[in-house]
PDB file of N, CA and C in Angstrom:
ATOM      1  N   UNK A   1      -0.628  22.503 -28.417  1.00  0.00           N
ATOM      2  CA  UNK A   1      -0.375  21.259 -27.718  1.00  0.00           C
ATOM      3  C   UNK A   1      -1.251  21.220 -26.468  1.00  0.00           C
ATOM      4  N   UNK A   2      -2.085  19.806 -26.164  1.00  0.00           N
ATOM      5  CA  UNK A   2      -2.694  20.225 -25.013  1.00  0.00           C
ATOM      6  C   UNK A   2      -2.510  19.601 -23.973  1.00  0.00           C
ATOM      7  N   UNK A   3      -2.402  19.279 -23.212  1.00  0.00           N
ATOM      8  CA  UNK A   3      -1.725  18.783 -21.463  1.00  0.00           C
ATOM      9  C   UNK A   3      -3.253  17.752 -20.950  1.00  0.00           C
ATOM     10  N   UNK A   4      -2.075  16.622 -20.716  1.00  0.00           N
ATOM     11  CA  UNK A   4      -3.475  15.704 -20.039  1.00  0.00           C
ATOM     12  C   UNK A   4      -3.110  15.473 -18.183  1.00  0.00           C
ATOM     13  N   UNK A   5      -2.217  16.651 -17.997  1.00  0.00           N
ATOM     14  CA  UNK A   5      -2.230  16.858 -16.529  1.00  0.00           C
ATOM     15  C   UNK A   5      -3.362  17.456 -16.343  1.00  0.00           C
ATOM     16  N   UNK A   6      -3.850  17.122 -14.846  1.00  0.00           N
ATOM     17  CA  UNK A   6      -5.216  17.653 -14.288  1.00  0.00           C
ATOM     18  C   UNK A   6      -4.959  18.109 -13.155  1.00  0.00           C
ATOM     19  N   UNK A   7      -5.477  19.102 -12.727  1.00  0.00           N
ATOM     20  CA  UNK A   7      -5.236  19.858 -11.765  1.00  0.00           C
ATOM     21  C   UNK A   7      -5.531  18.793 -10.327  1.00  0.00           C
ATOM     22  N   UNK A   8      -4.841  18.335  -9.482  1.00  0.00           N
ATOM     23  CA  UNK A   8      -5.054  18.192  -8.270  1.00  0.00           C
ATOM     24  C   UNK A   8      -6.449  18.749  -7.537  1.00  0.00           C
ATOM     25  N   UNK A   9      -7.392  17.748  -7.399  1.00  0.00           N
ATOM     26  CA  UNK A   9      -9.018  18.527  -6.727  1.00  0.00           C
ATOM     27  C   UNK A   9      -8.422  19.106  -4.672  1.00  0.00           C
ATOM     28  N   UNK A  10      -9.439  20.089  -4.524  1.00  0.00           N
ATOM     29  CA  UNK A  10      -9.287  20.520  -3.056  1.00  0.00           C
ATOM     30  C   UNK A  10      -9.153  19.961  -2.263  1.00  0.00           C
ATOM     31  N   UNK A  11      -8.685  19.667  -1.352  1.00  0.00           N
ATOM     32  CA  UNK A  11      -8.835  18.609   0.017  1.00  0.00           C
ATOM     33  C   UNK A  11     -10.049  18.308   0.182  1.00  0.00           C
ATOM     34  N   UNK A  12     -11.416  19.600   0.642  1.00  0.00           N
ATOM     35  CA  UNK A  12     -12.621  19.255   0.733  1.00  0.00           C
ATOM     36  C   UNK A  12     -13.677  18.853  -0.641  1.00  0.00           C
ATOM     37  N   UNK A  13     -12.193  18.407  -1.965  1.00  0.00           N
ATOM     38  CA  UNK A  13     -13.130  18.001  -2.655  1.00  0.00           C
ATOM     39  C   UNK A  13     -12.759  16.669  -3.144  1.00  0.00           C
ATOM     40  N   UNK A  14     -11.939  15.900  -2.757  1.00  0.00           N
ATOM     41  CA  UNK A  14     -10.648  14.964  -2.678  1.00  0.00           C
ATOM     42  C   UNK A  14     -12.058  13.914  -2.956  1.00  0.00           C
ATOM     43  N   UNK A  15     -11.993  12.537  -3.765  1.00  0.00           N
ATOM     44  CA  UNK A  15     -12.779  11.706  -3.791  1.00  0.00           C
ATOM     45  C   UNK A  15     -12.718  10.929  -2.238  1.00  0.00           C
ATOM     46  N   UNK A  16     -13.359   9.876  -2.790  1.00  0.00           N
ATOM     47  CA  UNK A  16     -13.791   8.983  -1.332  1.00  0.00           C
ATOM     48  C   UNK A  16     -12.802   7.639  -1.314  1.00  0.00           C
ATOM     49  N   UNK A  17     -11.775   7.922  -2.322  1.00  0.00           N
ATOM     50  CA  UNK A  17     -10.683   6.344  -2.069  1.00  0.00           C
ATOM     51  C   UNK A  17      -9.319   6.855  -1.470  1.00  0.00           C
ATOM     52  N   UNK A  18      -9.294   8.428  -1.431  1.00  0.00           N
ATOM     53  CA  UNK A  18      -8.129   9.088  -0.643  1.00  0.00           C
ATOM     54  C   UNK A  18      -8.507   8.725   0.852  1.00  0.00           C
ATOM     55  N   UNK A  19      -9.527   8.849   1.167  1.00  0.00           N
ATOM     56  CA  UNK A  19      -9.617   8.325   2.612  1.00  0.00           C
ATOM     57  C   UNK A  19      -9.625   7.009   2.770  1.00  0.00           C
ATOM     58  N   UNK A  20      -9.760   6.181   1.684  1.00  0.00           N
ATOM     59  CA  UNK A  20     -10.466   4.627   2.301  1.00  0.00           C
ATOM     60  C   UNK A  20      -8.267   4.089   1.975  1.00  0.00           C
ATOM     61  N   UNK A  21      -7.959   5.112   1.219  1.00  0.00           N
ATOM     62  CA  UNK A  21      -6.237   4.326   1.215  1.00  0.00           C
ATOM     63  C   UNK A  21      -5.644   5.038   2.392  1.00  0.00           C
ATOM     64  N   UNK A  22      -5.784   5.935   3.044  1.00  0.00           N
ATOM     65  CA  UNK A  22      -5.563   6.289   4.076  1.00  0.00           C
ATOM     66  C   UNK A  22      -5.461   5.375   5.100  1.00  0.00           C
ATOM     67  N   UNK A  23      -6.828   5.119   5.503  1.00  0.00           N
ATOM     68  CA  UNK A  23      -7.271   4.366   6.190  1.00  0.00           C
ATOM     69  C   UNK A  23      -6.523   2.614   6.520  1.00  0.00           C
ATOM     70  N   UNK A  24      -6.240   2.223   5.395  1.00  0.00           N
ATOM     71  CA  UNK A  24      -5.356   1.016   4.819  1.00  0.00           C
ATOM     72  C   UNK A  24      -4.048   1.374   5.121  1.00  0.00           C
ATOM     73  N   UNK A  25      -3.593   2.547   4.973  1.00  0.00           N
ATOM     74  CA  UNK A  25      -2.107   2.249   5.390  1.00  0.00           C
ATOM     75  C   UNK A  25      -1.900   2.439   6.902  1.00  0.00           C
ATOM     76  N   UNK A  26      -2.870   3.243   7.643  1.00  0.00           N
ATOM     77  CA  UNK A  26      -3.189   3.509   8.935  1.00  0.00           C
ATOM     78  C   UNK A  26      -3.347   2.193   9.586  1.00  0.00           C
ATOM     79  N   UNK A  27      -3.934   0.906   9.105  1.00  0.00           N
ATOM     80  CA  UNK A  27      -3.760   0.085   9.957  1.00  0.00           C
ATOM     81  C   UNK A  27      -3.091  -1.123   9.463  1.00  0.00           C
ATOM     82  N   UNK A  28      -2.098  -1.074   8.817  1.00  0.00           N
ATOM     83  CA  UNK A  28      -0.734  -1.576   8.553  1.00  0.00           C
ATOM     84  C   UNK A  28       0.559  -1.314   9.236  1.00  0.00           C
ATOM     85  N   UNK A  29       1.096  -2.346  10.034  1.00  0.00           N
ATOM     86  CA  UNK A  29       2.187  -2.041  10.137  1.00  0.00           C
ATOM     87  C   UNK A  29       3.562  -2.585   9.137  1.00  0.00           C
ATOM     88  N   UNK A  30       3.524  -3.753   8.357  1.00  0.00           N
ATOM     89  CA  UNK A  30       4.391  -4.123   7.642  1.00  0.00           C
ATOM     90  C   UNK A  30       3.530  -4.906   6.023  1.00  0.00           C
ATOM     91  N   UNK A  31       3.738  -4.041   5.409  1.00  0.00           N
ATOM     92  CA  UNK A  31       2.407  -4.181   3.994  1.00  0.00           C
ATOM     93  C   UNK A  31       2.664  -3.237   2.502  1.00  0.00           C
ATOM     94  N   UNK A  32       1.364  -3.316   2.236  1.00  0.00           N
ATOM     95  CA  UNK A  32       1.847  -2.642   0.718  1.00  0.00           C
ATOM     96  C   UNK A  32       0.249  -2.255   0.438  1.00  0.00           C
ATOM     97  N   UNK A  33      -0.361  -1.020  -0.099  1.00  0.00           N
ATOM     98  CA  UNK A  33      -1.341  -0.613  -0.760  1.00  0.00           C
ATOM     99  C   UNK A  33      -1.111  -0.487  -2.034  1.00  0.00           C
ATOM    100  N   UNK A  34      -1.923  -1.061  -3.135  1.00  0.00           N
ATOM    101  CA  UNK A  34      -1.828  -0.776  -4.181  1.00  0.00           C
ATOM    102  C   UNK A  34      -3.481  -0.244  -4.926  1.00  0.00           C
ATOM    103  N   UNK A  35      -3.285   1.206  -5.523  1.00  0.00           N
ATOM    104  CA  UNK A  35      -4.243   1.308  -6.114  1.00  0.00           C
ATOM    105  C   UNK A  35      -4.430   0.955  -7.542  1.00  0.00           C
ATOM    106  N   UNK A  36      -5.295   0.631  -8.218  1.00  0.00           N
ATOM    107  CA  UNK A  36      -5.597   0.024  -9.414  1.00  0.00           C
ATOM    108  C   UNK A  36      -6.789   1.205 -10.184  1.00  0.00           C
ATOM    109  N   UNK A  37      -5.897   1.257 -11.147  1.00  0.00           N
ATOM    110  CA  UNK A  37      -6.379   2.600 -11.860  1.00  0.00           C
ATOM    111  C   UNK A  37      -6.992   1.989 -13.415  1.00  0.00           C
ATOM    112  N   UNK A  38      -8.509   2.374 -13.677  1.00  0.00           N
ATOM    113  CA  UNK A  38      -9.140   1.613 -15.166  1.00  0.00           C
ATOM    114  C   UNK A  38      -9.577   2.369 -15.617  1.00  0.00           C
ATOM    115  N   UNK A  39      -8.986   3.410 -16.478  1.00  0.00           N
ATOM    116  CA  UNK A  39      -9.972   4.412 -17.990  1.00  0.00           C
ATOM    117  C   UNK A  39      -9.708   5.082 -17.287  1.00  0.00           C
ATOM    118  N   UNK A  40      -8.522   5.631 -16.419  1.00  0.00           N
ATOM    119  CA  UNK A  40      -8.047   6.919 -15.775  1.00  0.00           C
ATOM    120  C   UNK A  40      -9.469   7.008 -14.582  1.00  0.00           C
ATOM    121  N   UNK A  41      -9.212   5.751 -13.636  1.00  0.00           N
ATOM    122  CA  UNK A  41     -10.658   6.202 -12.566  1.00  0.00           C
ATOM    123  C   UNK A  41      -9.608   4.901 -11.750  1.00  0.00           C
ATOM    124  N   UNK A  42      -9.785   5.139 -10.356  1.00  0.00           N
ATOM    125  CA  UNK A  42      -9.539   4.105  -9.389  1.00  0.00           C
ATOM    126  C   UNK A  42     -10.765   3.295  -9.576  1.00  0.00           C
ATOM    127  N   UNK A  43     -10.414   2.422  -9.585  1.00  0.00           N
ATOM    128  CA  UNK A  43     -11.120   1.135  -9.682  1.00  0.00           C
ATOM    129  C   UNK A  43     -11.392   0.049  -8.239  1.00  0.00           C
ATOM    130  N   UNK A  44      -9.932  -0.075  -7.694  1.00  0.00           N
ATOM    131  CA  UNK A  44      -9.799  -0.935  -6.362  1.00  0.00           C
ATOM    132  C   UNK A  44      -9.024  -0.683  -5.500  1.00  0.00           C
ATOM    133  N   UNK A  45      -8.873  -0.737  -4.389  1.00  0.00           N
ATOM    134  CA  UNK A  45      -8.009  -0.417  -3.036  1.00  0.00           C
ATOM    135  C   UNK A  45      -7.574  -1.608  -2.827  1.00  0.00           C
ATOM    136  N   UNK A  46      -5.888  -2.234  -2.637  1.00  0.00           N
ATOM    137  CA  UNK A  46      -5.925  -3.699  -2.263  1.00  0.00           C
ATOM    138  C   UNK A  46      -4.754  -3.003  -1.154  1.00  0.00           C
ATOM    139  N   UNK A  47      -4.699  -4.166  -0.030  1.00  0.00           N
ATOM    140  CA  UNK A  47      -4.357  -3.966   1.172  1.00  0.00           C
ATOM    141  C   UNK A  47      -3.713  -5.544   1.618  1.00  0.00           C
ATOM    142  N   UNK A  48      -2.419  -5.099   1.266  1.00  0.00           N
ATOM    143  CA  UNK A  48      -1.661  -6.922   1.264  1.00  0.00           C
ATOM    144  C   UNK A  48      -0.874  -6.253   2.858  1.00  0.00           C
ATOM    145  N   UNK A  49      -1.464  -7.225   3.957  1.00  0.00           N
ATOM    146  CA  UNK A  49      -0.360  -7.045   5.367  1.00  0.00           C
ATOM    147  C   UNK A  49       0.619  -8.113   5.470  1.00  0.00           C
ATOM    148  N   UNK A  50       2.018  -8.343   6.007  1.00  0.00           N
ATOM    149  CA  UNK A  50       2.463  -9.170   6.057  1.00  0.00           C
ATOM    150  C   UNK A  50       2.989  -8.781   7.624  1.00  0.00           C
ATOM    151  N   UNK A  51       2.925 -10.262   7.948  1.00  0.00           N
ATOM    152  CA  UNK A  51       3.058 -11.094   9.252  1.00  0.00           C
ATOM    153  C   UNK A  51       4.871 -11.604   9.868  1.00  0.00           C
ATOM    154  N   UNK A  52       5.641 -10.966  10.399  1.00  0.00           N
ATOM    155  CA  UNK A  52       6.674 -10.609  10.739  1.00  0.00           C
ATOM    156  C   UNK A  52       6.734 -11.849  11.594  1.00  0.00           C
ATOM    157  N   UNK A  53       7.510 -12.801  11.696  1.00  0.00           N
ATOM    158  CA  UNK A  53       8.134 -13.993  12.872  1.00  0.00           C
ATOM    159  C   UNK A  53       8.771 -13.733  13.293  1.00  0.00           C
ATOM    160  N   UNK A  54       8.815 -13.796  15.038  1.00  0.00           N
ATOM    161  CA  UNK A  54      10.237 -13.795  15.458  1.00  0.00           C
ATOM    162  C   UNK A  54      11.045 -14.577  15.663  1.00  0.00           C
ATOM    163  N   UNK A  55      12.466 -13.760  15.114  1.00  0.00           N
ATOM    164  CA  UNK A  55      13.623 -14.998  14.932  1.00  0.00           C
ATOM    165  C   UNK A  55      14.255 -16.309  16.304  1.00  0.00           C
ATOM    166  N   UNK A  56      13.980 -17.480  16.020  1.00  0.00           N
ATOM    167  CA  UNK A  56      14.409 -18.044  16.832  1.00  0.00           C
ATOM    168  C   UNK A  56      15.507 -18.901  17.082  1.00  0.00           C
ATOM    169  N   UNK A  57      16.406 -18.508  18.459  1.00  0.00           N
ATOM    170  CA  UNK A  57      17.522 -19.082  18.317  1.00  0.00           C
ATOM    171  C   UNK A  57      18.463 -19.450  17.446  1.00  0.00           C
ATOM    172  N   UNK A  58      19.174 -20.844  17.480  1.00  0.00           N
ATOM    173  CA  UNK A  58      19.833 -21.262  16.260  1.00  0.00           C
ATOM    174  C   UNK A  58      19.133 -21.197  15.360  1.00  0.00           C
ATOM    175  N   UNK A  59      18.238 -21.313  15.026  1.00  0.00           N
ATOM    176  CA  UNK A  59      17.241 -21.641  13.488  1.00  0.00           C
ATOM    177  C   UNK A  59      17.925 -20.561  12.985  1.00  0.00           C
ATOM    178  N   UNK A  60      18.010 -19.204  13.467  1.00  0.00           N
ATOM    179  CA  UNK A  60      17.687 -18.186  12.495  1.00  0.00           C
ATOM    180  C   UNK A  60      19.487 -18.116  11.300  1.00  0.00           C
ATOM    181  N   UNK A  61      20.333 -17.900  12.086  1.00  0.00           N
ATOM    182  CA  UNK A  61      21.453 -18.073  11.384  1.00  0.00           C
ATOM    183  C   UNK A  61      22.729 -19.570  11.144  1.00  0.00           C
ATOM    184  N   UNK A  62      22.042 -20.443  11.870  1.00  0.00           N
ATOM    185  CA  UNK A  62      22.558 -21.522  11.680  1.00  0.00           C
ATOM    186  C   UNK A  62      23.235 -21.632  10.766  1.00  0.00           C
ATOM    187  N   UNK A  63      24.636 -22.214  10.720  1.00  0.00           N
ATOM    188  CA  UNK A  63      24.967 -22.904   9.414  1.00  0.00           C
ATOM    189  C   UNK A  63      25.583 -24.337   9.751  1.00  0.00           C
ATOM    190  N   UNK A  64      25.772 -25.288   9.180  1.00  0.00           N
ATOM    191  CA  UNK A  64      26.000 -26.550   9.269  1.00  0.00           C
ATOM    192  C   UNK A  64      27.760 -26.675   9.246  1.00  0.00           C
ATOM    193  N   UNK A  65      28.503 -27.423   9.714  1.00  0.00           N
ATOM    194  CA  UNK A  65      30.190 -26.807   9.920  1.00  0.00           C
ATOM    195  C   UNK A  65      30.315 -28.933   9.545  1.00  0.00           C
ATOM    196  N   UNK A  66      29.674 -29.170   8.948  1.00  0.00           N
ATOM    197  CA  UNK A  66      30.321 -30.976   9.132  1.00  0.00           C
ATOM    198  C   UNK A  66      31.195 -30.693   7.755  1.00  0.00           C
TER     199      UNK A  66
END
């Protein structure tokens, strides 16, 4: 039987999208990285940030009492 686990490469031999997703979550504060994997190879780094409002006044829990 043969195993299609692969050994984990060295730190100093780590490809070049371990740093560039690094990098992406490093300057996120509220977000999501997703890597996209094609024929067992990263393919794309996507880097969705989302934009936090602050809650204001009545708006935020209002409810209507008529």
């Amino acid at each position: 039987m043969t195993s299609n686990v692969k050994p984990l490469p060295a730190v100093s031999e780590a490809p070049g999208w371990i740093d560039l997703v690094k990098r992406k979550v490093d300057a996120l504060r509220f977000g999501s990285v997703q890597i996209v994997i094609h024929e067992g190879r990263v393919t794309t780094v996507e880097a969705t940030e989302k934009t936090r409002l602050p809650v204001l006044g009545a708006v935020a829990g209002a409810t209507d009492s008529h």
